[in-house]
N, C-alpha and C. Protein backbone atom coordinates (compact mmCIF):
# COMPACT_ATOMS: atom_id res chain seq x y z
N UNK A 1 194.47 110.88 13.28
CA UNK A 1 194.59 111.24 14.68
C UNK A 1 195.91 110.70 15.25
N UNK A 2 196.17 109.85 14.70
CA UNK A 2 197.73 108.86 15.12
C UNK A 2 199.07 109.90 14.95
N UNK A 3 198.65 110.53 13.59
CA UNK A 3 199.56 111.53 13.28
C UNK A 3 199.75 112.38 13.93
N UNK A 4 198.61 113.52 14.34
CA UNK A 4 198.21 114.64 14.72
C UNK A 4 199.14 114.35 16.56
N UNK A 5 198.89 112.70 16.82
CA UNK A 5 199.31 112.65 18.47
C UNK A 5 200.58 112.45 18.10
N UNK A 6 201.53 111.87 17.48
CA UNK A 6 203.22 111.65 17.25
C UNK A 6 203.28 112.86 16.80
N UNK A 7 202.67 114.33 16.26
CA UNK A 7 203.47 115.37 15.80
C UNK A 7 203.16 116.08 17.78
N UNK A 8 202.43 115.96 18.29
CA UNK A 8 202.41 116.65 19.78
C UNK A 8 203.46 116.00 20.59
N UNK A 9 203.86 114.53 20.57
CA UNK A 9 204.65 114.55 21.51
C UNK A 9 206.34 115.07 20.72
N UNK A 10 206.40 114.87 19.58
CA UNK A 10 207.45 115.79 19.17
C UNK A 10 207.46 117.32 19.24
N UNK A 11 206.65 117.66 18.82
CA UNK A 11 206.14 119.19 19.79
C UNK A 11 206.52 119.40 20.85
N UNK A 12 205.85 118.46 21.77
CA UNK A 12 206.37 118.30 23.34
C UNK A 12 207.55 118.20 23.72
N UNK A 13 208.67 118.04 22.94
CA UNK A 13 209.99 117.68 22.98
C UNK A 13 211.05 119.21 22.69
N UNK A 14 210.23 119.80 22.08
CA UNK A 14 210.95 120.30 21.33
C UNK A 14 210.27 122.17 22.21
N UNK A 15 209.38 121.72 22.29
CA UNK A 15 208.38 123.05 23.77
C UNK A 15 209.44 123.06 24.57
N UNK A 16 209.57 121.66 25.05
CA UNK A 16 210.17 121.27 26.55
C UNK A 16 211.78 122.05 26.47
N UNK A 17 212.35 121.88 25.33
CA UNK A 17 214.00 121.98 25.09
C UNK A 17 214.02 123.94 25.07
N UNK A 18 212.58 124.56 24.45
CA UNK A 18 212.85 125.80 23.89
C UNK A 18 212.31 126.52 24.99
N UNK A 19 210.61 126.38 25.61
CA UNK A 19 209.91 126.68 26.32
C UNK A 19 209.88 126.66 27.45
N UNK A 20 209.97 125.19 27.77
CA UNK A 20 210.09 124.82 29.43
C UNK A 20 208.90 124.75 29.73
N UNK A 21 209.03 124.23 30.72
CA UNK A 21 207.50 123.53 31.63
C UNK A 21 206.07 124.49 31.52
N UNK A 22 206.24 125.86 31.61
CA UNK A 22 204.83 126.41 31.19
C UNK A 22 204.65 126.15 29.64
N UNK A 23 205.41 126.12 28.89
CA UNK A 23 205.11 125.65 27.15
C UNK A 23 204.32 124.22 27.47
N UNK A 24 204.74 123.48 28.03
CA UNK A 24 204.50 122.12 27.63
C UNK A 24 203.27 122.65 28.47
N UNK A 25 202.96 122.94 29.80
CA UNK A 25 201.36 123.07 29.99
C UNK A 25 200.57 123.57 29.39
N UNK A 26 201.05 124.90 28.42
CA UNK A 26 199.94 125.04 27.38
C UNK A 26 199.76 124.41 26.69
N UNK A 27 200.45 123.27 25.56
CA UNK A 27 200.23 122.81 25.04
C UNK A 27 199.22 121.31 25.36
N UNK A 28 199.56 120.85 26.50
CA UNK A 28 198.97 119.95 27.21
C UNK A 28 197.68 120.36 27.34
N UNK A 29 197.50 121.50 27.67
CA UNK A 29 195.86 122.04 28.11
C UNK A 29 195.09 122.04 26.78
N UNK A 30 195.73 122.63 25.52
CA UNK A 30 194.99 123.04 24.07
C UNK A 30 195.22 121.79 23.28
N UNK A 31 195.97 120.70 23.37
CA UNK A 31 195.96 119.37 22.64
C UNK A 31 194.54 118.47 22.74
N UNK A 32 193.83 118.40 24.07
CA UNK A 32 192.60 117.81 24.42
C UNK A 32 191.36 118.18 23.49
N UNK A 33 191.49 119.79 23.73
CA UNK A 33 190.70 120.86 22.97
C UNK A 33 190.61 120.69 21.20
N UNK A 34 191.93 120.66 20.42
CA UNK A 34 191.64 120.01 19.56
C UNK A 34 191.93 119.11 19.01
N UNK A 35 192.27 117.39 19.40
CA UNK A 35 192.20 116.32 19.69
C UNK A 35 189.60 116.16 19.40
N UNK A 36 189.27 117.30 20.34
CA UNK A 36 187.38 117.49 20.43
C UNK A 36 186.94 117.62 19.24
N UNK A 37 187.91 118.73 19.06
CA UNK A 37 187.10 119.39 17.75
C UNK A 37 187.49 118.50 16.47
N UNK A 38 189.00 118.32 16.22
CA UNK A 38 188.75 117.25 15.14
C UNK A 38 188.07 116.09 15.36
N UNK A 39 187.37 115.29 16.33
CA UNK A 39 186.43 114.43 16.34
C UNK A 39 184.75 114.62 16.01
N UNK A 40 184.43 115.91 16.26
CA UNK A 40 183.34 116.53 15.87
C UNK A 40 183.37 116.80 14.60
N UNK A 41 184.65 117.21 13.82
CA UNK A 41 184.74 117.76 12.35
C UNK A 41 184.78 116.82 11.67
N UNK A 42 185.41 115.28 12.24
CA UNK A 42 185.09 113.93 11.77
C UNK A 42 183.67 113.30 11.50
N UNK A 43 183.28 113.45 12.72
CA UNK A 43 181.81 112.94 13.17
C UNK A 43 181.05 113.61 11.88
N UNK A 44 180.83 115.01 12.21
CA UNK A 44 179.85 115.64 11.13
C UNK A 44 180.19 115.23 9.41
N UNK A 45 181.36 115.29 9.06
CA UNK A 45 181.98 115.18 8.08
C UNK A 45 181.42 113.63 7.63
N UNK A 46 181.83 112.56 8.13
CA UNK A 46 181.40 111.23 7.82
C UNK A 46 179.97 110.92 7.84
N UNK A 47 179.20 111.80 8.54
CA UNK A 47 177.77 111.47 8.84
C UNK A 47 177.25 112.00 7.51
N UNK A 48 177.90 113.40 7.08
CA UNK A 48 176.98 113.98 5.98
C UNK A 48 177.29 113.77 5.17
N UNK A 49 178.50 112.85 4.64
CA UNK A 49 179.10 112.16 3.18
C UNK A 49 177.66 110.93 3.27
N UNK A 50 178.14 109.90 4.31
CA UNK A 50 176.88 108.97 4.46
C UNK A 50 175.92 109.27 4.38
N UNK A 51 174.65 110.17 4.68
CA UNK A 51 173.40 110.76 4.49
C UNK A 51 173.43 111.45 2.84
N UNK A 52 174.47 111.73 2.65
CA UNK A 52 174.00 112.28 0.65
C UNK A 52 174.00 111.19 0.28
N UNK A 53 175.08 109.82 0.46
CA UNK A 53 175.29 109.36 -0.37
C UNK A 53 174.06 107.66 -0.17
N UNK A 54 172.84 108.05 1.08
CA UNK A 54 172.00 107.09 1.46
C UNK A 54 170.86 108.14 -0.04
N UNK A 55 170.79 109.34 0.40
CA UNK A 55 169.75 109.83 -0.27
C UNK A 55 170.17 110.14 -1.64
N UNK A 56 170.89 109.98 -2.10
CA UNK A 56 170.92 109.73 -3.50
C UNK A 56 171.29 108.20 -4.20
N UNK A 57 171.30 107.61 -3.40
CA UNK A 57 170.85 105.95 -3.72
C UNK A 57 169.50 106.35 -3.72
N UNK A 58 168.69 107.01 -2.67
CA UNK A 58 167.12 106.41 -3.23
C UNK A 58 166.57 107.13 -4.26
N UNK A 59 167.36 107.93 -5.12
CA UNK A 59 167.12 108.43 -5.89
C UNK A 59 165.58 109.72 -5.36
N UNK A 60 165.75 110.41 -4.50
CA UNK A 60 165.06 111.40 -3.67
C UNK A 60 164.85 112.81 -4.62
N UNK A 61 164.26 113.67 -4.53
CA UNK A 61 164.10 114.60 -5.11
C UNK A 61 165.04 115.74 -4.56
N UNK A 62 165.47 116.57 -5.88
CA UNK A 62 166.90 117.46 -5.69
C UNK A 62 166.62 118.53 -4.83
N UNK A 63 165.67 119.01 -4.88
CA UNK A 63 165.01 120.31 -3.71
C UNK A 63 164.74 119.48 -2.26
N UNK A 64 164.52 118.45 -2.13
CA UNK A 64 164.27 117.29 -0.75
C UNK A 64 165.99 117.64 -0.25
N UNK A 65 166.61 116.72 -1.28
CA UNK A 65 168.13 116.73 -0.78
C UNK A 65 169.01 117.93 -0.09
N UNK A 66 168.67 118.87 -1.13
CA UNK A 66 169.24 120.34 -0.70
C UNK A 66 168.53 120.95 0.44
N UNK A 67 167.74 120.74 0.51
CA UNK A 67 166.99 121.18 1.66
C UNK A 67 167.42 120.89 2.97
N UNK A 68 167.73 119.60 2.96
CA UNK A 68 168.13 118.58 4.13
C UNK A 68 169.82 118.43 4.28
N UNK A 69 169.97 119.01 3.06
CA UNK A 69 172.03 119.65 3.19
C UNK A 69 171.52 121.18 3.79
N UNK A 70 171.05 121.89 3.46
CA UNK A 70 171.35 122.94 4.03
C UNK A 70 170.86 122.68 5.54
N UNK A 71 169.80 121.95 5.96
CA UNK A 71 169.95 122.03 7.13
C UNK A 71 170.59 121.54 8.22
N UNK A 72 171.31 120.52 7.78
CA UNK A 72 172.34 119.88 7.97
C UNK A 72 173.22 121.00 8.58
N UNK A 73 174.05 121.75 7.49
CA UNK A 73 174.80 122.95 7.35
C UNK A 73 174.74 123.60 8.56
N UNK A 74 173.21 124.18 8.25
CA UNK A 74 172.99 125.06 9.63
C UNK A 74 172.98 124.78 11.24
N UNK A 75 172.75 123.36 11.16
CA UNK A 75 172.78 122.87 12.41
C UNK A 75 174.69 122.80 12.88
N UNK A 76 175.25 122.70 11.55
CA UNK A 76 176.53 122.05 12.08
C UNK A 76 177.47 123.27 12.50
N UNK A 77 176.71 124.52 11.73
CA UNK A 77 177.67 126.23 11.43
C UNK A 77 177.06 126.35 13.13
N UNK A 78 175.60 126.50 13.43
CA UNK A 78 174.80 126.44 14.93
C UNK A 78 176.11 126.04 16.30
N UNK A 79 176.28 124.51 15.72
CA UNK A 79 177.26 124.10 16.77
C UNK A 79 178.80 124.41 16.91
N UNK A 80 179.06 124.68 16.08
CA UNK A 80 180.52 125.28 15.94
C UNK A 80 180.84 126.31 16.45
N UNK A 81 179.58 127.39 16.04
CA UNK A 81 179.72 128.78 16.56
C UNK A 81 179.62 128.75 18.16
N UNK A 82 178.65 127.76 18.77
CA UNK A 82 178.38 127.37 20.30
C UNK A 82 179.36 126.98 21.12
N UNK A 83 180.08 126.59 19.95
CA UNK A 83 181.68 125.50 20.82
C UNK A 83 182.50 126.94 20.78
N UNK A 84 182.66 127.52 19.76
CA UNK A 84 183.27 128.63 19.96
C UNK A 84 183.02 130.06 21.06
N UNK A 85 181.91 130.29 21.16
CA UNK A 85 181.72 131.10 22.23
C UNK A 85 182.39 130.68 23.61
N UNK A 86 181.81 129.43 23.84
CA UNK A 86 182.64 128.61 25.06
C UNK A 86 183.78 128.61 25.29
N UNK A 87 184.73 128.40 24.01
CA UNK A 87 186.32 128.92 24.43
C UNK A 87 186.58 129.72 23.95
């Protein structure tokens, strides 16, 4: 994320020199936006590495596991598509 913010304000520099002040407000407006979404793609991402890797320590049954990845899945494809309608 450290990255992603030093490549925007060089962005911002470089909007500002080519674009001018409405560039830099779009960009200002859509940086927040996904600044969200890569925290959600984080969130889900780290949660469901951690949850395989709790349930296959307990050594769980392979149809249990898959079951509980796919629904995982579906909940996460559910919210994405929801965030997307919205913008």
């Amino acid at each position: 994320m450290l990255v992603n913010s030093l490549y925007n304000i060089v962005d911002q520099i470089f909007i500002g020199w080519g674009v001018g002040y409405l560039g830099n407000g779009a960009t200002n407006i859509v940086f927040p936006l996904t600044m969200i979404a890569l925290a959600f793609s984080l969130m889900f991402g780290d949660g469901a590495s951690a949850f395989l890797s709790l349930k296959l320590w307990e050594k769980k049954i392979k149809m249990r596991l898959l079951k509980e990845l796919s629904r995982y899945i579906i909940v996460s494809c559910c919210f994405f598509w929801f965030i997307h309608l919205l913008f």
